[in-house]
PDB file of N, CA and C in Angstrom:
ATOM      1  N   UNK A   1       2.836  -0.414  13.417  1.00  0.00           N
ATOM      2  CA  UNK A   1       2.547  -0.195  12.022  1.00  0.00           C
ATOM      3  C   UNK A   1       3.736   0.549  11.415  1.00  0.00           C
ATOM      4  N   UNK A   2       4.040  -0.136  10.003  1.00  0.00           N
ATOM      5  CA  UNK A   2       5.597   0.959   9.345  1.00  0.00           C
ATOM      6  C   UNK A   2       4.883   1.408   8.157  1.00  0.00           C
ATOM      7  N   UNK A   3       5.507   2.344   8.226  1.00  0.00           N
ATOM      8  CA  UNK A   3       4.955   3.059   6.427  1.00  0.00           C
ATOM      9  C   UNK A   3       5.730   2.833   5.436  1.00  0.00           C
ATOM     10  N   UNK A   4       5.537   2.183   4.385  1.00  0.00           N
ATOM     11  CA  UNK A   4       6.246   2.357   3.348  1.00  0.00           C
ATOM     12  C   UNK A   4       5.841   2.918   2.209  1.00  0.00           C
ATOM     13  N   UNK A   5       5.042   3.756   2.310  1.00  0.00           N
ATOM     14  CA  UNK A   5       4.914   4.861   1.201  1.00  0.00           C
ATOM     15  C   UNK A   5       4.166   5.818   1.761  1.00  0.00           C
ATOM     16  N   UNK A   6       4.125   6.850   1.630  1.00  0.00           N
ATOM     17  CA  UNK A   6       3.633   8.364   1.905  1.00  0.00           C
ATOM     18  C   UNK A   6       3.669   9.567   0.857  1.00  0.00           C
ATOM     19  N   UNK A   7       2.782   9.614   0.154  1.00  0.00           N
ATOM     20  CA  UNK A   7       2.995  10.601  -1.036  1.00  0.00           C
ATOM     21  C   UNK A   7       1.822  11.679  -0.825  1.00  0.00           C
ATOM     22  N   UNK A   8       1.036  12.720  -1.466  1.00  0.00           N
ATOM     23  CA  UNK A   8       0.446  13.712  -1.467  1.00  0.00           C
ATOM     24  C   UNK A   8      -1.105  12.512  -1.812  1.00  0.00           C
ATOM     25  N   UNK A   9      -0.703  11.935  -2.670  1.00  0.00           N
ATOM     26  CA  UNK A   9      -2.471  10.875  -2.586  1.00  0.00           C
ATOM     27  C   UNK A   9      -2.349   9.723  -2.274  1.00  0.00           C
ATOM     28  N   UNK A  10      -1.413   9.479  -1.955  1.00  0.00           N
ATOM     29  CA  UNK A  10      -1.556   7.546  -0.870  1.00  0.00           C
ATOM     30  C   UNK A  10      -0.518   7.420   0.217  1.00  0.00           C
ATOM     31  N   UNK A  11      -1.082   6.553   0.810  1.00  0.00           N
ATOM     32  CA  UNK A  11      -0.318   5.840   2.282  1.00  0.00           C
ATOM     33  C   UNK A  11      -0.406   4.721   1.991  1.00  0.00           C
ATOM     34  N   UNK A  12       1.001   3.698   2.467  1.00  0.00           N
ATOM     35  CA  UNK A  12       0.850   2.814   2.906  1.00  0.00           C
ATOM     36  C   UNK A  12       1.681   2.015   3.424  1.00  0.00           C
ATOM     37  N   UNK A  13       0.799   1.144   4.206  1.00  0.00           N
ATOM     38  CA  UNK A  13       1.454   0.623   6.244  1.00  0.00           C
ATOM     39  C   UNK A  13       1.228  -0.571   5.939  1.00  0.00           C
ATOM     40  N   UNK A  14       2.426  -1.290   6.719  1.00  0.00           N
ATOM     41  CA  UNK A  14       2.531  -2.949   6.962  1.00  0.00           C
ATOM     42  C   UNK A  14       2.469  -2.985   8.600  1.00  0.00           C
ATOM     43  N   UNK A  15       0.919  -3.564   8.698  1.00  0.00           N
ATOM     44  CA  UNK A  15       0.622  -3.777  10.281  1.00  0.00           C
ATOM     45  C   UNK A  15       1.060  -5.471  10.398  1.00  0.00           C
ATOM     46  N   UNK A  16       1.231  -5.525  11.683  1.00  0.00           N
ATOM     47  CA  UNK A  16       1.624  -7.163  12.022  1.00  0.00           C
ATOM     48  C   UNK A  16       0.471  -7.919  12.014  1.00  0.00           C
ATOM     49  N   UNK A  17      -0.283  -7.729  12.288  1.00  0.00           N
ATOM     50  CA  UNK A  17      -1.816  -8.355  12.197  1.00  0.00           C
ATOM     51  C   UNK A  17      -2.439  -8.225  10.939  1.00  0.00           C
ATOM     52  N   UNK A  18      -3.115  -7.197  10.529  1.00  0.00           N
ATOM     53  CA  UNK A  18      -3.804  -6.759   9.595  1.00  0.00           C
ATOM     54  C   UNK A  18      -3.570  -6.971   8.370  1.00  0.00           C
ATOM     55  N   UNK A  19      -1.799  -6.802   7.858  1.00  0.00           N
ATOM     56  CA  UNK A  19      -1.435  -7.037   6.446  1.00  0.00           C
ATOM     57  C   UNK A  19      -1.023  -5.378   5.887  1.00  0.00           C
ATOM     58  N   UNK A  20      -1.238  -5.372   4.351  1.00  0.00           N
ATOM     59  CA  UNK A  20      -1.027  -4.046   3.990  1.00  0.00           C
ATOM     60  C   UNK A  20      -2.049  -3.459   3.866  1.00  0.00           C
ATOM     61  N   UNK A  21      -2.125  -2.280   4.702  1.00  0.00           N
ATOM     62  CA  UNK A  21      -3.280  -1.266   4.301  1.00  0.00           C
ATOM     63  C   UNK A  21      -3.352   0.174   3.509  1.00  0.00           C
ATOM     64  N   UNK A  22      -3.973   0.119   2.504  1.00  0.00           N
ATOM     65  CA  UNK A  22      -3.850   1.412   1.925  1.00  0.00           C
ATOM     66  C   UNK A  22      -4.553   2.495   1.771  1.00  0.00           C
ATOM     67  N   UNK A  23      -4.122   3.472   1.811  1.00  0.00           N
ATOM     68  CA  UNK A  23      -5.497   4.501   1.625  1.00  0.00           C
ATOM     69  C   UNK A  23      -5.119   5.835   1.031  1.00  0.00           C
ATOM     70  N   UNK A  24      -6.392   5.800   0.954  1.00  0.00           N
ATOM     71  CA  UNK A  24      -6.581   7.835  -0.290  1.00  0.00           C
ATOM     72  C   UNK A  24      -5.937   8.480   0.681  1.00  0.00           C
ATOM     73  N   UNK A  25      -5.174   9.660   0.335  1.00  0.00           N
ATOM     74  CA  UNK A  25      -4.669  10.728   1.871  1.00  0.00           C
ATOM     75  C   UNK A  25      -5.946  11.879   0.775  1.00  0.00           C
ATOM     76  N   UNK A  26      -6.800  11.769  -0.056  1.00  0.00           N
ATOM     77  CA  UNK A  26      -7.823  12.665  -0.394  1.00  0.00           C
ATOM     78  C   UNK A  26      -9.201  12.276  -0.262  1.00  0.00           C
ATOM     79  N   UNK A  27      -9.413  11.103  -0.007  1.00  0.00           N
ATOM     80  CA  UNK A  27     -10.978   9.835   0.046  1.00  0.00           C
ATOM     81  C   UNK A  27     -10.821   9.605   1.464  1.00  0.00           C
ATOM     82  N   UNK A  28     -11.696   9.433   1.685  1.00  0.00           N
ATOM     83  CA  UNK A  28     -12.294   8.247   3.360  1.00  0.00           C
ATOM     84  C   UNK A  28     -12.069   7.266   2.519  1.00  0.00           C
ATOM     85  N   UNK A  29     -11.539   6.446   3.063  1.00  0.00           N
ATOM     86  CA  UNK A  29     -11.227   4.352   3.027  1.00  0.00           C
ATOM     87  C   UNK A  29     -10.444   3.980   2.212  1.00  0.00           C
ATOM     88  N   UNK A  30     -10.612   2.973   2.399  1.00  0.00           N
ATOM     89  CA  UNK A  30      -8.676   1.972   2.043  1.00  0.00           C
ATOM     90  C   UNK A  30      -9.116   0.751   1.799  1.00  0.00           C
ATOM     91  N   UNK A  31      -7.839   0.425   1.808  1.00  0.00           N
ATOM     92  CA  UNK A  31      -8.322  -1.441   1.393  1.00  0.00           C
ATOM     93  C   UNK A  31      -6.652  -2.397   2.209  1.00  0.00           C
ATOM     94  N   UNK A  32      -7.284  -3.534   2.738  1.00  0.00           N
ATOM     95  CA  UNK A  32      -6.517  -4.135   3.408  1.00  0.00           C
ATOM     96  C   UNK A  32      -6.028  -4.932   2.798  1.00  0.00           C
ATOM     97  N   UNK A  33      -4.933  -5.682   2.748  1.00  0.00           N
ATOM     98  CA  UNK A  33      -4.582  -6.837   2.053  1.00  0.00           C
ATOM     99  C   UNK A  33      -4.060  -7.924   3.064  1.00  0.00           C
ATOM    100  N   UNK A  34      -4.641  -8.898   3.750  1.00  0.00           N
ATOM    101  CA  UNK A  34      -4.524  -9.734   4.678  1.00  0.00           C
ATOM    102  C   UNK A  34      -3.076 -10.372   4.427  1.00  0.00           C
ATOM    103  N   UNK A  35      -2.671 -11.114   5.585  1.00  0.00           N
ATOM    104  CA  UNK A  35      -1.195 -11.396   5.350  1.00  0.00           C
ATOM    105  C   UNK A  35      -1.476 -12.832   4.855  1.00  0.00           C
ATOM    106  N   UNK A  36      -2.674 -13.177   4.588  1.00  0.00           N
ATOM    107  CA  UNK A  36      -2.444 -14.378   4.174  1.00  0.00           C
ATOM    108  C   UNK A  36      -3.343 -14.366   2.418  1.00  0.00           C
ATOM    109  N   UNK A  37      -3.032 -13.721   2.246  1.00  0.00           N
ATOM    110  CA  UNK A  37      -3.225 -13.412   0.761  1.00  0.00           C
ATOM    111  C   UNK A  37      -2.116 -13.459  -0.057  1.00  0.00           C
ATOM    112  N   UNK A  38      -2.598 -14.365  -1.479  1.00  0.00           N
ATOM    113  CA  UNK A  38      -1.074 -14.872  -1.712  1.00  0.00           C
ATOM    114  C   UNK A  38      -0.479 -13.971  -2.527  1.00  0.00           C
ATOM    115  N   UNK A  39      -0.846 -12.795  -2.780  1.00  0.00           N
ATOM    116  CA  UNK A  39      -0.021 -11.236  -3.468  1.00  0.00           C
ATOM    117  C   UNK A  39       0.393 -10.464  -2.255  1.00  0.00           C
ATOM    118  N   UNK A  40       0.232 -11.087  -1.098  1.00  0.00           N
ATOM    119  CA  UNK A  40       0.640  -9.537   0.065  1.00  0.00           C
ATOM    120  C   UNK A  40       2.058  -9.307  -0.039  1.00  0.00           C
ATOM    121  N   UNK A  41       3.409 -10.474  -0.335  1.00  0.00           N
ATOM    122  CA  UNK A  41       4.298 -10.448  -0.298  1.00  0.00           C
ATOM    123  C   UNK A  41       4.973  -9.198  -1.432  1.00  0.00           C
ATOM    124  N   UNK A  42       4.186  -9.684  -2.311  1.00  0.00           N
ATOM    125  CA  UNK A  42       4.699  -9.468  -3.970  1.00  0.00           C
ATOM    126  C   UNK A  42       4.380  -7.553  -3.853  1.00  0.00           C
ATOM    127  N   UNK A  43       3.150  -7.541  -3.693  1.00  0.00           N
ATOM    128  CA  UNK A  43       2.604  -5.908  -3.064  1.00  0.00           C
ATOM    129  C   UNK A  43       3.548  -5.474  -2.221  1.00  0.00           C
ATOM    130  N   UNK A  44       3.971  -6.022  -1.028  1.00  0.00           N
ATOM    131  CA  UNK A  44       4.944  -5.143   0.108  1.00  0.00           C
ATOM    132  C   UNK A  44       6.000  -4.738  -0.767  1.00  0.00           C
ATOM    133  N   UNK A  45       6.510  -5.791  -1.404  1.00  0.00           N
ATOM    134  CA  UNK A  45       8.143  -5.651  -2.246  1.00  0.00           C
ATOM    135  C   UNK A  45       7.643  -4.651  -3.574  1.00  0.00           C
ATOM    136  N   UNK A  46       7.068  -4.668  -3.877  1.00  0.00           N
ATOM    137  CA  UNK A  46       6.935  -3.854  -5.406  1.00  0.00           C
ATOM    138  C   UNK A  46       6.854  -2.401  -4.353  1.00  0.00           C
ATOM    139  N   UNK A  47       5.924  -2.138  -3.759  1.00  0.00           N
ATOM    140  CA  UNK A  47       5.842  -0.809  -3.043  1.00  0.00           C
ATOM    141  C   UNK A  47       6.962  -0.279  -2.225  1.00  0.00           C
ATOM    142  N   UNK A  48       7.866  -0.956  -1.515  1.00  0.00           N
ATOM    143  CA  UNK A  48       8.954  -0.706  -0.931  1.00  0.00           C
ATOM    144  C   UNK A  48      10.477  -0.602  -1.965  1.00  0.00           C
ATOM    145  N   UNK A  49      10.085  -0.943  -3.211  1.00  0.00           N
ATOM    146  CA  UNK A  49      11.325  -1.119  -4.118  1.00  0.00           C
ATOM    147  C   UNK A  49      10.822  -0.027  -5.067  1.00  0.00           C
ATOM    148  N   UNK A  50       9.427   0.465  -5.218  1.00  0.00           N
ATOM    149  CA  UNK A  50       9.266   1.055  -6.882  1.00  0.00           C
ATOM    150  C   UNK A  50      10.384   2.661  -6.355  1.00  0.00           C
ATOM    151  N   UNK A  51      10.422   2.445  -8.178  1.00  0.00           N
ATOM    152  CA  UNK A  51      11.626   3.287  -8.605  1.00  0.00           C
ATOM    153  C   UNK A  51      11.652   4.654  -8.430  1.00  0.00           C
ATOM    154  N   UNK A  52      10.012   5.321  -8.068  1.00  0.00           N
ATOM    155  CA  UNK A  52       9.979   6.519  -7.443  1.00  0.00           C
ATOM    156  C   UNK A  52       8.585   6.732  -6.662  1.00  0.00           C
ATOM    157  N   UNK A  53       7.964   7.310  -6.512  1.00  0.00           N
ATOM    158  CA  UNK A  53       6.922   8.248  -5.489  1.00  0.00           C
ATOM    159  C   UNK A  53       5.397   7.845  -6.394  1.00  0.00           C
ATOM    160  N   UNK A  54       6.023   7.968  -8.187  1.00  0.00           N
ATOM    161  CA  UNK A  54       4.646   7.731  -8.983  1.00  0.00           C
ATOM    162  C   UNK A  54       4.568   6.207  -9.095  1.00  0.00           C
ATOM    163  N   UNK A  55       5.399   5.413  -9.329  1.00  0.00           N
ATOM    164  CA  UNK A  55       5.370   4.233  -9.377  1.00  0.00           C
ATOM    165  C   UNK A  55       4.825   3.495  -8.173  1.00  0.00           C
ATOM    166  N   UNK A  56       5.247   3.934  -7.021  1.00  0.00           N
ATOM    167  CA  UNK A  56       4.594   3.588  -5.759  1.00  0.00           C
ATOM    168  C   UNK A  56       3.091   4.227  -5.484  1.00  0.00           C
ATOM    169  N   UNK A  57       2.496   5.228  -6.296  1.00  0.00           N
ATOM    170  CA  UNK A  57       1.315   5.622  -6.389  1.00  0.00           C
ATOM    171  C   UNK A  57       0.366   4.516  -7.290  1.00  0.00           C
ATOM    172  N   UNK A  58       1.106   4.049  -8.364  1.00  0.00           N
ATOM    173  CA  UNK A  58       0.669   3.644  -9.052  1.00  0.00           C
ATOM    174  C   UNK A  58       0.122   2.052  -8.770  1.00  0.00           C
ATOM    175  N   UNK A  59       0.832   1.485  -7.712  1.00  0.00           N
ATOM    176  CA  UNK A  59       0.480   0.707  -7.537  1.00  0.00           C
ATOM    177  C   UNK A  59      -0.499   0.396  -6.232  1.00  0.00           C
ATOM    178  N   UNK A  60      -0.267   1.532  -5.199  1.00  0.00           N
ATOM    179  CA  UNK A  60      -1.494   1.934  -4.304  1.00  0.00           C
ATOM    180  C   UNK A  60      -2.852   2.230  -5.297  1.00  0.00           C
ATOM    181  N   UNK A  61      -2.595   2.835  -6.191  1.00  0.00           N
ATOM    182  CA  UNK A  61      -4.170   3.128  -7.126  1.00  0.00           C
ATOM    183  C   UNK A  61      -4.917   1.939  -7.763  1.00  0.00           C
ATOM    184  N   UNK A  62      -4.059   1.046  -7.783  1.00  0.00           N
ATOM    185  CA  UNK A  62      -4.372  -0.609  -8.802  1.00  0.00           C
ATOM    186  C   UNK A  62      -4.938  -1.135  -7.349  1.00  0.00           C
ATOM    187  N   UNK A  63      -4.429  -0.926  -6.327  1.00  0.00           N
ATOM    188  CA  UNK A  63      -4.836  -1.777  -4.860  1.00  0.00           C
ATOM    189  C   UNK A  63      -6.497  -1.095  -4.773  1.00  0.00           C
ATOM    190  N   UNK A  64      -6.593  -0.054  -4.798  1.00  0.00           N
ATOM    191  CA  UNK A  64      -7.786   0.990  -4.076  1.00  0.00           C
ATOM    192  C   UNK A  64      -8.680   0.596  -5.389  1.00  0.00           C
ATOM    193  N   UNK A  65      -8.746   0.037  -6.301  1.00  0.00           N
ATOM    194  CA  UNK A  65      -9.802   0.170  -7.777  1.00  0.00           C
ATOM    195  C   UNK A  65      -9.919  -1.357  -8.107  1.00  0.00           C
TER     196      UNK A  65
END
């Protein structure tokens, strides 16, 4: 599993199996995004590219709601 985001209220990991998983670092549970879902790509790259820490929050919070 790699992390590509870690902030004070979200995580999130690209497992080889599973897809992207995200979660509250303040809530119990997360949400998976299977690798065969046709946004998993578009999600990995926006989260591994956003322009800072809130932007990459911001889009873990749109995943979790």
């Amino acid at each position: 599993m790699i992390t590509i985001h870690k902030s004070a209220h979200y995580a999130a990991f690209m497992h080889n199996k599973a897809g992207l998983i995200v979660q509250s670092t303040r809530k119990n549970g997360g949400v998976q995004l299977p690798l065969s879902h046709p946004q998993y790509g578009d999600y990995v790259e926006a989260i591994k590219t956003a322009i800072d820490s809130s932007e990459a929050d911001a889009l873990c919070r749109a995943l979790l709601n």
